[in-house]
Protein backbone atom coordinates (compact mmCIF):
# COMPACT_ATOMS: atom_id res chain seq x y z
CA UNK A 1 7.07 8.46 -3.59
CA UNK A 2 6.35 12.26 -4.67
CA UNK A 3 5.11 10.49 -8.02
CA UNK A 4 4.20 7.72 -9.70
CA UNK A 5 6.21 7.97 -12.86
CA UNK A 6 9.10 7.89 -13.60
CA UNK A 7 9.35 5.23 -10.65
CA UNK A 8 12.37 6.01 -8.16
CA UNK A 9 13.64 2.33 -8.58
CA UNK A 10 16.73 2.27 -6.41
CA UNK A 11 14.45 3.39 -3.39
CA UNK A 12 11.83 0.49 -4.33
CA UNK A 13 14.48 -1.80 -4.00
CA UNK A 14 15.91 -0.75 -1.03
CA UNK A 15 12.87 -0.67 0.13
CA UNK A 16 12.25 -4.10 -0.24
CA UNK A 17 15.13 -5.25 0.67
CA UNK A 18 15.28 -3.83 3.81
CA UNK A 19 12.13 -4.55 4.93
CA UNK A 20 8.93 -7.28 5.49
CA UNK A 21 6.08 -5.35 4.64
CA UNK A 22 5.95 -2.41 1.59
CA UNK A 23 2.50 -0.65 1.50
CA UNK A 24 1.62 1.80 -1.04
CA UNK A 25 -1.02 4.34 -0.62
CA UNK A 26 -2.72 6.36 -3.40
CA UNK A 27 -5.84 8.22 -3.79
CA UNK A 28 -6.81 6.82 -7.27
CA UNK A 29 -8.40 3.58 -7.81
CA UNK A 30 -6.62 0.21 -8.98
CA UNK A 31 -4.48 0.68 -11.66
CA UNK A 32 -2.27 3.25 -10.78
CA UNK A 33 1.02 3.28 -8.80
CA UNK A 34 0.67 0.87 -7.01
CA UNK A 35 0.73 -1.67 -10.59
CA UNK A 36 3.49 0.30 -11.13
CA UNK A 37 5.47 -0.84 -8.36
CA UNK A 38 4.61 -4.68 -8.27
CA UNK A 39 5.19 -4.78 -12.38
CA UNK A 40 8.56 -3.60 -11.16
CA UNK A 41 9.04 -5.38 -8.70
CA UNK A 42 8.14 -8.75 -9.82
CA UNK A 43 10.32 -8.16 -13.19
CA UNK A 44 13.47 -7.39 -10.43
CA UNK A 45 12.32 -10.95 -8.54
CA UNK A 46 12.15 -8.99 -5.54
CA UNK A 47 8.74 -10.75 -4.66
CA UNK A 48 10.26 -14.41 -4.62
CA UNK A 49 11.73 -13.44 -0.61
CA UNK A 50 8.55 -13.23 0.93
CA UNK A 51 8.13 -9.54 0.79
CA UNK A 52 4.69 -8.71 1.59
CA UNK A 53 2.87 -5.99 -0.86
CA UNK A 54 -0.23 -4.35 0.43
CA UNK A 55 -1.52 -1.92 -2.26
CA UNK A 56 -4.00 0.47 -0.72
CA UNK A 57 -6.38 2.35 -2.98
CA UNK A 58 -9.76 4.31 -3.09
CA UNK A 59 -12.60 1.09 -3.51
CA UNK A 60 -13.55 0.81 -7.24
CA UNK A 61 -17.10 1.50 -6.56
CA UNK A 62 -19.35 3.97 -6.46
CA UNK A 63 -18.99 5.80 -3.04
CA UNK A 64 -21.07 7.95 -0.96
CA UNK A 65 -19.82 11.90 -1.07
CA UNK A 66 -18.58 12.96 2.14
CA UNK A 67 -15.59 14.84 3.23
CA UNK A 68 -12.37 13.31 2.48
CA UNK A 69 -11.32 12.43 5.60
CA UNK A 70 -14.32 10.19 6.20
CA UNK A 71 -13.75 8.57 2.67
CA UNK A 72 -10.29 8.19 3.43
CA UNK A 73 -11.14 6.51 6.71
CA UNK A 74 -13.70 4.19 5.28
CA UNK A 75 -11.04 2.97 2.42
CA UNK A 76 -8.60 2.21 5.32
CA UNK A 77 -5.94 5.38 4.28
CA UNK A 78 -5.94 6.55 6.84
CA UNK A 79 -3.60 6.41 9.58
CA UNK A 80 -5.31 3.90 11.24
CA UNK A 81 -6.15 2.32 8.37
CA UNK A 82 -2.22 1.81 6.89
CA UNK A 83 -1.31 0.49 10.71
CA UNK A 84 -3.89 -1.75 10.64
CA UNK A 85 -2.94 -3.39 7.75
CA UNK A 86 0.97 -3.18 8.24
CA UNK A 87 0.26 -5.17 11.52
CA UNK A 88 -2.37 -7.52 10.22
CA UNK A 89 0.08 -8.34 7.07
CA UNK A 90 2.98 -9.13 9.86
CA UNK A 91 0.63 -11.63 11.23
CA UNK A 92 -0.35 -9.46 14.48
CA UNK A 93 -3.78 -9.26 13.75
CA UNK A 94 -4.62 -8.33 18.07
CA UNK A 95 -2.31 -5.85 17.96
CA UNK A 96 -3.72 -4.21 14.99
CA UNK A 97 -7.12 -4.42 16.24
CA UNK A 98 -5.58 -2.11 18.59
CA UNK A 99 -4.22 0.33 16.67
């Protein structure tokens, strides 16, 4: 999504139909699109077919400056990161370790 609000809801569900895993990535802490999405999504019962939701956000805590890339990379948004936990949320933990 380009933004959070207003939510593009036919793509969410597609979205979730169409697929096992939906991970959303933000650079803000809890609270934020991410709620956004599961409030909608649980309120459309698209959560009751086993779709997996893996919300990734900045750690609500007080971090370290560094560049963004390294903060990115120690939150897990990275590239690696979102892999890793796509693959560890379809049960392919190995594979992820690979990643």
């Amino acid at each position: 999504a380009r933004f959070a609000k207003p939510l593009d809801e036919d793509l969410i569900r597609r979205l979730a139909r169409s697929h096992e895993v939906l991970v959303t990535v933000e650079e803000g802490a809890v609270g934020g699109f991410a709620s956004h999405v599961l409030h909608f999504l649980a309120h459309e019962g698209l959560l009751e077919s086993g779709l997996k939701v893996r919300p990734l956000v900045l750690p609500d805590v007080f971090a370290d400056h560094a560049k963004p890339e390294k903060m990115y990379a120690d939150a897990g948004l990275d590239a690696a990161g979102i892999v890793h936990t796509v693959f560890t949320a379809l049960g392919q933990a190995v594979r992820a370790q690979r990643a």
